[in-house]
C-alpha atoms as a PDB file:
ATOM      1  CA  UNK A   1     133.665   8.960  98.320  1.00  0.00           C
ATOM      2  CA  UNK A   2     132.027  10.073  94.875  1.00  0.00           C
ATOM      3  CA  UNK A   3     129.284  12.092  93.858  1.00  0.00           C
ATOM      4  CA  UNK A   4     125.813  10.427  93.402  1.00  0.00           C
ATOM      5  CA  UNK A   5     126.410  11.899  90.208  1.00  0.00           C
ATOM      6  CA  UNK A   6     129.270   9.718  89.474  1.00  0.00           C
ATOM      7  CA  UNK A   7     126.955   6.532  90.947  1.00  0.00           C
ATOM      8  CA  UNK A   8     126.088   4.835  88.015  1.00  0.00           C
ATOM      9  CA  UNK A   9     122.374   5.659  88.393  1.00  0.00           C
ATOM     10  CA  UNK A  10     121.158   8.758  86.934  1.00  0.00           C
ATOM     11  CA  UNK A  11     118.091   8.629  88.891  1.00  0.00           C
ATOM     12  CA  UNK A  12     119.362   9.454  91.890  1.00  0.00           C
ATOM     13  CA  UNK A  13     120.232  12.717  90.875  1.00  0.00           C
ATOM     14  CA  UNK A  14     117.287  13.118  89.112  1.00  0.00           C
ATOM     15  CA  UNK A  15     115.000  11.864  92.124  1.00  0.00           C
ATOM     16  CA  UNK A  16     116.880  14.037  94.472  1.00  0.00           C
ATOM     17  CA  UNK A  17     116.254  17.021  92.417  1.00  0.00           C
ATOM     18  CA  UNK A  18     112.691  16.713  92.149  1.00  0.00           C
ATOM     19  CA  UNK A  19     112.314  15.823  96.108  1.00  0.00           C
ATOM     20  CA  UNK A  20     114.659  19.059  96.734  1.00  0.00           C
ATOM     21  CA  UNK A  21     111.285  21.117  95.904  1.00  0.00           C
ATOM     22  CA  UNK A  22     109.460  19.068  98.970  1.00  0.00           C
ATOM     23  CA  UNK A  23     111.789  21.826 100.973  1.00  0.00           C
ATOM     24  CA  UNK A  24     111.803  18.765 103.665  1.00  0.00           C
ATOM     25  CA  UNK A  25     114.828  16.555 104.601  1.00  0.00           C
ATOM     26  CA  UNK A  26     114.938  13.057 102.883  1.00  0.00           C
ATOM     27  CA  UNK A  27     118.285  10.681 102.534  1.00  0.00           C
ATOM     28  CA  UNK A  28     119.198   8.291 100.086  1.00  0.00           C
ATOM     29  CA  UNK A  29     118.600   4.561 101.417  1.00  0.00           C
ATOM     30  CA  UNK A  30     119.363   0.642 100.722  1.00  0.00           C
ATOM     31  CA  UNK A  31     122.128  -0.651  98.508  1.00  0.00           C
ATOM     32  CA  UNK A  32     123.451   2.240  97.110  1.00  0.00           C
ATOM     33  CA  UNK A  33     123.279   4.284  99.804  1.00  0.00           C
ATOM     34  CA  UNK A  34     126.528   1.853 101.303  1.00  0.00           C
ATOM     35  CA  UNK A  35     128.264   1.725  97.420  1.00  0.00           C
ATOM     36  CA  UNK A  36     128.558   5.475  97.858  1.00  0.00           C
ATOM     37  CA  UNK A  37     130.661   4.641 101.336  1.00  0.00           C
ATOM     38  CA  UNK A  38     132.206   2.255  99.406  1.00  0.00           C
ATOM     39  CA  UNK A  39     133.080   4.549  96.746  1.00  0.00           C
ATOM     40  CA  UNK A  40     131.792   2.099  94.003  1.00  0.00           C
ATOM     41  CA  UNK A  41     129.193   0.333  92.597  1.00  0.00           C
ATOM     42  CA  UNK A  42     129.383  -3.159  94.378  1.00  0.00           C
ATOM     43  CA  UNK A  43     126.559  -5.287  92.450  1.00  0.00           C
ATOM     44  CA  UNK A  44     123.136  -4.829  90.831  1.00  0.00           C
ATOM     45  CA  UNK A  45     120.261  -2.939  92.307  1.00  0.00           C
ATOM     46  CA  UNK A  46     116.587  -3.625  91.671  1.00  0.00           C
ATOM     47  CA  UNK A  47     115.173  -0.483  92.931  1.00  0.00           C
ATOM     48  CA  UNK A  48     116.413   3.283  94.195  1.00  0.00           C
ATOM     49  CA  UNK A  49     115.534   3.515  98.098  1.00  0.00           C
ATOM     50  CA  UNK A  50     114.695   7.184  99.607  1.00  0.00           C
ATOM     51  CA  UNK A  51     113.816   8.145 102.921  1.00  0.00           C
ATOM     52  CA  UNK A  52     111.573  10.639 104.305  1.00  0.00           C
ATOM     53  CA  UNK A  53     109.956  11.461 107.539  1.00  0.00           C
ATOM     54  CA  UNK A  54     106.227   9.706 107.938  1.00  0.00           C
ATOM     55  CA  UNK A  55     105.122  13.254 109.156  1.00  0.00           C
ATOM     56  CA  UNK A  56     106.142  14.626 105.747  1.00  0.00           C
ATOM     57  CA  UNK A  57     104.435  12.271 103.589  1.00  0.00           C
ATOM     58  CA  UNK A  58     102.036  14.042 102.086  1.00  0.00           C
ATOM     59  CA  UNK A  59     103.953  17.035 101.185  1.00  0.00           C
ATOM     60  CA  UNK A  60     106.164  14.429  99.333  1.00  0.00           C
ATOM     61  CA  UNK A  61     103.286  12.842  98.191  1.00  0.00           C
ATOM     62  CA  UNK A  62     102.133  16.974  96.315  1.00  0.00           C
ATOM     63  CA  UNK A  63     106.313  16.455  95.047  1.00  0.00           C
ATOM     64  CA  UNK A  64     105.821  13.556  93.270  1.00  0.00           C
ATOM     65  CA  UNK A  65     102.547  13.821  91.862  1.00  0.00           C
ATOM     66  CA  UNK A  66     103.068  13.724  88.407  1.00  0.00           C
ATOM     67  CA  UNK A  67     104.277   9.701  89.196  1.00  0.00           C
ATOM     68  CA  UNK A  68     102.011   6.575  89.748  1.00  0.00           C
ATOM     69  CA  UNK A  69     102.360   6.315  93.357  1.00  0.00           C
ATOM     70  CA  UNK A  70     101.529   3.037  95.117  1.00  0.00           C
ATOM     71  CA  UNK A  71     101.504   1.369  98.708  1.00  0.00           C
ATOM     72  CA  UNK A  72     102.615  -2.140  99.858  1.00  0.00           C
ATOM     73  CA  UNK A  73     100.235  -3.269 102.044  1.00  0.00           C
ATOM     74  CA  UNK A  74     101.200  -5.381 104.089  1.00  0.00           C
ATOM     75  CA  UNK A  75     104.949  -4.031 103.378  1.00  0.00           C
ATOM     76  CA  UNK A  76     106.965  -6.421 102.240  1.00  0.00           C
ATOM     77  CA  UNK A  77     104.003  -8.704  99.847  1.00  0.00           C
ATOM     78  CA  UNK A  78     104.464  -7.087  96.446  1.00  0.00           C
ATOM     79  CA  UNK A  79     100.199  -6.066  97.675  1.00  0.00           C
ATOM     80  CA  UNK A  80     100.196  -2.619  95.752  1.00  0.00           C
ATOM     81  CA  UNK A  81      97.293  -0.298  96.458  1.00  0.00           C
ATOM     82  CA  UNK A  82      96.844   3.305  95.177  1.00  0.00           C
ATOM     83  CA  UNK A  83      98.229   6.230  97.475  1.00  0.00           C
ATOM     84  CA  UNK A  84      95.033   8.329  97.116  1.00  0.00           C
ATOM     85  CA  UNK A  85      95.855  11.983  97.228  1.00  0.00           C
ATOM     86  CA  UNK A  86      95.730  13.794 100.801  1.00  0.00           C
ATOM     87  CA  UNK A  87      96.139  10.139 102.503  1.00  0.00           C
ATOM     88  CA  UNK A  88      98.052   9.940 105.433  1.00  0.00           C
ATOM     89  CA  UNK A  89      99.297   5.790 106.290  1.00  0.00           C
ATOM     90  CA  UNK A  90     100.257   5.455 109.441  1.00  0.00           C
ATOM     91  CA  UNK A  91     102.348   1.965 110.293  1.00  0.00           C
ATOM     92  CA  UNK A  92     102.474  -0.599 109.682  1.00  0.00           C
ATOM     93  CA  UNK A  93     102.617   0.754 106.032  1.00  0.00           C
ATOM     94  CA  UNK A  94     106.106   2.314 105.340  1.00  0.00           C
ATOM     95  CA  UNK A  95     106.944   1.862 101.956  1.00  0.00           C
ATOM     96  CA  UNK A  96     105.612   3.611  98.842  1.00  0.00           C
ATOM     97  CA  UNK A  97     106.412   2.215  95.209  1.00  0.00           C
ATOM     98  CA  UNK A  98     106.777   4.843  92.411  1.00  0.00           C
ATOM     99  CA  UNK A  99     107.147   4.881  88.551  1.00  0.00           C
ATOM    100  CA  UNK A 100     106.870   7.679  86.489  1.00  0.00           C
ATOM    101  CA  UNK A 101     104.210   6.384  84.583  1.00  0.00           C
ATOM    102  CA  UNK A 102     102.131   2.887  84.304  1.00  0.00           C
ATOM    103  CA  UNK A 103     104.802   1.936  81.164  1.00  0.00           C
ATOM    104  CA  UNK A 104     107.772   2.603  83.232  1.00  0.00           C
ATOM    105  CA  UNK A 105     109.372   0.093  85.855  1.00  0.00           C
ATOM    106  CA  UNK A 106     108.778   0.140  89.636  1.00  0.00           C
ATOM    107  CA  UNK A 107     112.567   1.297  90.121  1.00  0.00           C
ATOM    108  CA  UNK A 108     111.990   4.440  92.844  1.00  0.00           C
ATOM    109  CA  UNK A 109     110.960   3.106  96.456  1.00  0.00           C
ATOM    110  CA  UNK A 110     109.673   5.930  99.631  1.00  0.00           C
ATOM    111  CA  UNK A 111     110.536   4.645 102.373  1.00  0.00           C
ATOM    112  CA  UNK A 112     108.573   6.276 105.841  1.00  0.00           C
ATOM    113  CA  UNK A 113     110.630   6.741 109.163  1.00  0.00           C
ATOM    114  CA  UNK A 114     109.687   7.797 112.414  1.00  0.00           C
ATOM    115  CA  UNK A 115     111.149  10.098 114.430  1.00  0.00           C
ATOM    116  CA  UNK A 116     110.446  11.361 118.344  1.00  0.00           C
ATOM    117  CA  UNK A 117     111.829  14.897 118.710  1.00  0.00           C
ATOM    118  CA  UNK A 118     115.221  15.004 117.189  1.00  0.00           C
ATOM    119  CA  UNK A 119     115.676  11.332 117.315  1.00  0.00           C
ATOM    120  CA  UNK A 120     115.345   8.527 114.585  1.00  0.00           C
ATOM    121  CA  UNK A 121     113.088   5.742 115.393  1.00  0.00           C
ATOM    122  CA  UNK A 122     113.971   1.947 114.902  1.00  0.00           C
ATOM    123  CA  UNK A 123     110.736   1.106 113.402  1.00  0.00           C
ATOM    124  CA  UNK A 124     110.872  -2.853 114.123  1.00  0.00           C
ATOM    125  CA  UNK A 125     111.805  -2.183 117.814  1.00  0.00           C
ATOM    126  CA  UNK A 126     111.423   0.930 119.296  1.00  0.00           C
ATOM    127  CA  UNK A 127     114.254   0.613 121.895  1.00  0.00           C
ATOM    128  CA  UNK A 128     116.511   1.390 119.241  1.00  0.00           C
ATOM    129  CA  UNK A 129     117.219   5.181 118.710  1.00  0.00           C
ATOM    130  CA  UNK A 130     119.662   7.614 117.786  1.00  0.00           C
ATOM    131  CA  UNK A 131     120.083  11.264 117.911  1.00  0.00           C
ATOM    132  CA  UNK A 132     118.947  12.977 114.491  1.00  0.00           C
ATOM    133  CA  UNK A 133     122.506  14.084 113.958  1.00  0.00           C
ATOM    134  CA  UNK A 134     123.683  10.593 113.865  1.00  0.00           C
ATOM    135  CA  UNK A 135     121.169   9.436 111.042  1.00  0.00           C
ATOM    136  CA  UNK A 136     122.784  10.299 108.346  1.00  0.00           C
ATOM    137  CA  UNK A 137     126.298  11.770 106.536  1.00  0.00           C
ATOM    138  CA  UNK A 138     126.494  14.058 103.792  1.00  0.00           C
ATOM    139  CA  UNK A 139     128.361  13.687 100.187  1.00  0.00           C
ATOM    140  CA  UNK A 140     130.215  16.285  98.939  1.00  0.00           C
ATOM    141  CA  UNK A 141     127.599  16.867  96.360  1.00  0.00           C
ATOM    142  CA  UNK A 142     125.315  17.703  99.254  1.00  0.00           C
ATOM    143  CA  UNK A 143     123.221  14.651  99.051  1.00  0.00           C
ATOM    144  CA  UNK A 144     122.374  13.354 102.223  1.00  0.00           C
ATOM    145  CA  UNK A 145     122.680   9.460 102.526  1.00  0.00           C
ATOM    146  CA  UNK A 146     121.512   6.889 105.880  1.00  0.00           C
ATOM    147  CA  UNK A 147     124.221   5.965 108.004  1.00  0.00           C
ATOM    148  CA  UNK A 148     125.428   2.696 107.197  1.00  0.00           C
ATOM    149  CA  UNK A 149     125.223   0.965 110.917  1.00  0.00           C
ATOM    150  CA  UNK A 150     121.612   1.997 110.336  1.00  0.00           C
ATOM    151  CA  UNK A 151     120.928   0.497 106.947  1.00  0.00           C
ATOM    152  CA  UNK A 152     122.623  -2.360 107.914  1.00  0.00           C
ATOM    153  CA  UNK A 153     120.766  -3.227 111.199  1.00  0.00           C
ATOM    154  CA  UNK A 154     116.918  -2.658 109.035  1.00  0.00           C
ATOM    155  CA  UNK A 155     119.194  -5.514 106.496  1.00  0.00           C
ATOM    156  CA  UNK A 156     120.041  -7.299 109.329  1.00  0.00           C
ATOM    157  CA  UNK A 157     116.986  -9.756 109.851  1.00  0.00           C
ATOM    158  CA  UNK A 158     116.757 -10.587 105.918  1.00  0.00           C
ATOM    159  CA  UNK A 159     118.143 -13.987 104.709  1.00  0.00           C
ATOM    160  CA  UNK A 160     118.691 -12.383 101.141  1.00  0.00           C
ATOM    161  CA  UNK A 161     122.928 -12.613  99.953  1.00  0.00           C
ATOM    162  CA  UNK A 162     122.356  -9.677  98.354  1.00  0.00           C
ATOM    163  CA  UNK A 163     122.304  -7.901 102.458  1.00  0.00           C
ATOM    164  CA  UNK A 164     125.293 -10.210 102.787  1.00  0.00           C
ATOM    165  CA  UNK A 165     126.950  -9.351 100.116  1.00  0.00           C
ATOM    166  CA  UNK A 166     126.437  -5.471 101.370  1.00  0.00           C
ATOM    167  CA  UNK A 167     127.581  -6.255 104.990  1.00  0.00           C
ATOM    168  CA  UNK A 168     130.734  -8.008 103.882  1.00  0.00           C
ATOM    169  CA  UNK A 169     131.267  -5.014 101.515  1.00  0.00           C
ATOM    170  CA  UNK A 170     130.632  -2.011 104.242  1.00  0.00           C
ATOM    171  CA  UNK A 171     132.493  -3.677 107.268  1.00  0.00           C
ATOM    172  CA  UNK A 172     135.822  -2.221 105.901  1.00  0.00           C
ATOM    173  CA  UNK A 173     134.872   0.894 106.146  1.00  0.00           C
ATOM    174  CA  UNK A 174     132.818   1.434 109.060  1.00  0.00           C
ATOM    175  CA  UNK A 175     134.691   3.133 112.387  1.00  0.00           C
ATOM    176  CA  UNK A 176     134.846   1.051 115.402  1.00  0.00           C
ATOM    177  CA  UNK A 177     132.306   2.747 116.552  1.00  0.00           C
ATOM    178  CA  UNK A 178     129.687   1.833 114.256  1.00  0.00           C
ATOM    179  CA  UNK A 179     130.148  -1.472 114.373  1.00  0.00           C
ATOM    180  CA  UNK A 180     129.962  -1.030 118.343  1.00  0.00           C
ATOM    181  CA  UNK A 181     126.571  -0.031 118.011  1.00  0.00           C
ATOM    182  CA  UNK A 182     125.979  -2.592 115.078  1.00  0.00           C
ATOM    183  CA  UNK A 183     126.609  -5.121 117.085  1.00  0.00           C
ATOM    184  CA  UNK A 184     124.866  -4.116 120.353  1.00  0.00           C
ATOM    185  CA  UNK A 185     121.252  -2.995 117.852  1.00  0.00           C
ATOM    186  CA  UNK A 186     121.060  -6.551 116.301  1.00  0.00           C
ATOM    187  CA  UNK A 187     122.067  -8.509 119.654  1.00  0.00           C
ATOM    188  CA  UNK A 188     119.106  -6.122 120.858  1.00  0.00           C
ATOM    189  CA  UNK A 189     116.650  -6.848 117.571  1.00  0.00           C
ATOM    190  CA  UNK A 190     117.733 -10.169 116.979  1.00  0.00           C
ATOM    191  CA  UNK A 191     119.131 -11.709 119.860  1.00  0.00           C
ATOM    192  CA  UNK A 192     123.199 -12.530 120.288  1.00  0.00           C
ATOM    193  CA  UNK A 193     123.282 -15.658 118.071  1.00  0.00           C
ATOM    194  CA  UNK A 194     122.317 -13.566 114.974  1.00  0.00           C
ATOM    195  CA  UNK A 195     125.446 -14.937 112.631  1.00  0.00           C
ATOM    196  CA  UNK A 196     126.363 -11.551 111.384  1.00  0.00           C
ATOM    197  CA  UNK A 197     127.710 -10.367 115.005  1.00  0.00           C
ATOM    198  CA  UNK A 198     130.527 -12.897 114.150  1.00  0.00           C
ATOM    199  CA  UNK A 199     131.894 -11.040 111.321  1.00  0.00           C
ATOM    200  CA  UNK A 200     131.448  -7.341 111.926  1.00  0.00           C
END
């Protein structure tokens, strides 16, 4: 494993930096969130993808405030409406797009998750949980990144390669016991013909 410095993406050290003054936990998410388990940089990513608790929004929201901060609403449309300041979304809105300014590109994503107590949340189906200290692992930088089983199963109902292209890519190096629970979380999401469960 490498340091996010060494990840090919300046940004993420420069994100983390500037959400290290939050004083709240966030992780790294999406694609290269499973390069740095991989240890390189296995294709092109559109966007950096952090996480943060939904109850901790706003104090992110003070963090970043010298950025254009947007939400998708619905997620997943490209909608984009303004995150006015002292705002709190509740779901289904999850996602907040970010640029440093209105000439720069889209390129830093906020992701919202829930959590119940010191368990993570399955947003999409709410059977799905973990304890807290299962959510995530740390580099050796100190950066703290999603678990891959998790990433995976929130990639797992997309059609996209590019979430192929990452589960092929990860299954090497997950334990047996993530892909255990891998397979039992999308069998429980998706149902037990989902074609992934055939590979992991």
């Amino acid at each position: 494993m490498f340091s996010y410095k060494e990840s090919l993406n300046p940004l993420i050290e420069e994100v983390a930096q500037l959400l290290k003054k939050a004083n709240k936990p966030f992780w790294l998410a999406g694609g290269y969130s499973l390069d740095l388990l991989v240890g390189k940089k296995t294709r092109e990513h559109e966007d950096l993808d952090f996480i943060i608790s939904r109850q901790d929004q706003l104090i992110f929201q003070k963090t970043l405030s010298g950025w254009e901060l947007q939400a998708a609403d619905p997620p997943g449309t490209g909608n984009l409406f303004a995150w006015p300041p002292g705002h709190f979304y509740e779901l289904p809105i999850h996602n907040i797009w970010c640029r440093k300014n209105e000439t720069s590109p889209w390129n830093l994503e906020i992701l919202f998750s829930e959590f119940e107590n010191d368990e993570w949340v399955y947003r999409r189906n709410k059977t799905i949980r973990g304890p807290l200290s299962n959510f995530a692992w740390q580099t050796e930088s100190g950066l703290m990144v999603l678990a891959p089983e998790i990433q995976l199963l929130y990639k797992s109902r997309s059609k996209r390669p590019k979430d192929f292209q990452d589960l092929e890519s990860v299954i090497p190096f997950l334990t047996a016991e993530q892909k255990e629970k891998l397979i039992a979380w999308i069998a429980l999401d998706s149902g037990s013909d989902h074609p992934w469960l055939d590979i992991i």
